[in-house]
Protein backbone atom coordinates (compact mmCIF):
# COMPACT_ATOMS: atom_id res chain seq x y z
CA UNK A 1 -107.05 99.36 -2.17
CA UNK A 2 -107.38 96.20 -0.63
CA UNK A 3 -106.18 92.73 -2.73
CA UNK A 4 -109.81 91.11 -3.42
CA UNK A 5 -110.08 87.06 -2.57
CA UNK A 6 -109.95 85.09 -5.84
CA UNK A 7 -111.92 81.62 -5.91
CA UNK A 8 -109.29 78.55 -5.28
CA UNK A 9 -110.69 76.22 -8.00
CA UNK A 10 -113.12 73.64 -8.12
CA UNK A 11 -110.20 71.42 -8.22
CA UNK A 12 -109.07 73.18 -4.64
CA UNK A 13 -111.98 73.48 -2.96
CA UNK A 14 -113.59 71.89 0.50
CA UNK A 15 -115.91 68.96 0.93
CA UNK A 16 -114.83 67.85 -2.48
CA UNK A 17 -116.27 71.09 -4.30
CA UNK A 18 -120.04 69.80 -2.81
CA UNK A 19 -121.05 73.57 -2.82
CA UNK A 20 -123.09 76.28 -4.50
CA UNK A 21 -120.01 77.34 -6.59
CA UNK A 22 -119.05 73.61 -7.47
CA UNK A 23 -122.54 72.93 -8.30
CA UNK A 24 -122.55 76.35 -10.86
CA UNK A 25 -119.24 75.74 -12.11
CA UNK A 26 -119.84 71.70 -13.34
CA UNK A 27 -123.61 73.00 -14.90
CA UNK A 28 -121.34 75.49 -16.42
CA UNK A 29 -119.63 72.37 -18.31
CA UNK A 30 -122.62 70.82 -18.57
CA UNK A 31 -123.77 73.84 -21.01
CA UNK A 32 -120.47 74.07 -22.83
CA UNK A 33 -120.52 77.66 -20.83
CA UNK A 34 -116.69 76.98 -19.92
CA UNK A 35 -114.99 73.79 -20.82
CA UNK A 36 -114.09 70.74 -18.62
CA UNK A 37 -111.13 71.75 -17.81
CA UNK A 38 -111.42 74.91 -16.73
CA UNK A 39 -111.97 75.42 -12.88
CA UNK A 40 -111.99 79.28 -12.27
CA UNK A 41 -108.88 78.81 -10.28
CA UNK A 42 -108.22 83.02 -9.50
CA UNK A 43 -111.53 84.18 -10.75
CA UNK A 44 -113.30 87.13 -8.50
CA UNK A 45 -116.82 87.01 -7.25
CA UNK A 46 -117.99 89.04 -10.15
CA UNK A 47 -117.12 86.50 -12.59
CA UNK A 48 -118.49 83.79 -10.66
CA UNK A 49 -121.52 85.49 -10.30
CA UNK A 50 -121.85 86.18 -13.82
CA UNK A 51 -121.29 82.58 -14.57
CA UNK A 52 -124.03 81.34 -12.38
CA UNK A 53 -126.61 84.04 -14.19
CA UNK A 54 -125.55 82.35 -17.28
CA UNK A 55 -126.28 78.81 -15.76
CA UNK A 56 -129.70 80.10 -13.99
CA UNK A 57 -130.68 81.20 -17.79
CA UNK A 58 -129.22 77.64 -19.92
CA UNK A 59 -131.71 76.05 -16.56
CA UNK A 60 -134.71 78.36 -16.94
CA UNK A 61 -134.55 77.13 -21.05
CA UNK A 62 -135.32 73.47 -19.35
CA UNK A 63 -137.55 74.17 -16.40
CA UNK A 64 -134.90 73.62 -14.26
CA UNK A 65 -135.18 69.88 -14.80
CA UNK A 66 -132.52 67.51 -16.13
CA UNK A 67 -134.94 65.33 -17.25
CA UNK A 68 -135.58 68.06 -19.26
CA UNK A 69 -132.50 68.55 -21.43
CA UNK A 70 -131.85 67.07 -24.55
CA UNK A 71 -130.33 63.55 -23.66
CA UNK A 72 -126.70 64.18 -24.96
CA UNK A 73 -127.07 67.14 -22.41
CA UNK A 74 -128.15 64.64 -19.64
CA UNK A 75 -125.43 61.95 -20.25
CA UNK A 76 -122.79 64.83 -19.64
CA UNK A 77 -124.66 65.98 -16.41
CA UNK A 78 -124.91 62.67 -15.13
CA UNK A 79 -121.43 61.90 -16.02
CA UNK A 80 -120.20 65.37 -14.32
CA UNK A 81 -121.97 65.11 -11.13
CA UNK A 82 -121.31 61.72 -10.32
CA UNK A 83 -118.06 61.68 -10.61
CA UNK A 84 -117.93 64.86 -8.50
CA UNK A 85 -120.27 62.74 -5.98
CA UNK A 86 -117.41 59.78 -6.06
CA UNK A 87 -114.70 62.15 -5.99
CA UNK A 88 -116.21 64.22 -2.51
CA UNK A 89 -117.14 60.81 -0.98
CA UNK A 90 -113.45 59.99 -1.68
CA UNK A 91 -112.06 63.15 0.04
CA UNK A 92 -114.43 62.66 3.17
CA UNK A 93 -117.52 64.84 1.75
CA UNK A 94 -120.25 62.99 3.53
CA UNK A 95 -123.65 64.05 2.36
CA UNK A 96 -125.94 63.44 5.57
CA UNK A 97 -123.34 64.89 7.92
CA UNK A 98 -124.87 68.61 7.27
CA UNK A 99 -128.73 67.41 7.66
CA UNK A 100 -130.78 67.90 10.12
CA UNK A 101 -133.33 65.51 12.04
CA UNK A 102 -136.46 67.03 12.77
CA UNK A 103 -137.91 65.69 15.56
């Protein structure tokens, strides 16, 4: 049986963890799903996967909204993804460079 791939951690990961598993992994903290300091360094796809249906139902509780969660809940978001925004800009993430003028 083939070795499955393992996730490299949010810590690890390109464009300064900017993606879909960054994104579920710091609303994860956000929820108190995981703690802070864990960043699924060697986890499979199926526990990733379970994480983010655990996320999708702490969201569907709000709408979906952070202006929706209680405001202890949105100080730790805003705290979590900025400094995730500061830390990608840091490492070269650029934000526009993957948009797409329409014309």
């Amino acid at each position: 049986m083939k070795d499955q791939k393992r996730y490299v951690g949010i810590d690890k990961e390109i464009n300064g963890a900017m993606t879909d598993t960054g994104k579920i992994i710091r609303d994860a903290w956000v929820f108190g799903l995981i703690p802070e300091t864990e960043t699924c360094e060697g986890w499979l796809a199926a526990g990733l996967e379970d994480l983010w249906r655990k996320v999708n139902l702490e969201w569907e509780k709000y709408g979906f909204r952070v202006a929706n969660l209680p405001p202890e809940m949105q100080q730790n978001f805003m705290r979590i993804h900025n400094s995730a925004f500061a830390q990608a800009k840091q490492a070269g993430w650029d934000a526009e460079r993957d948009l797409i003028d329409e014309v």
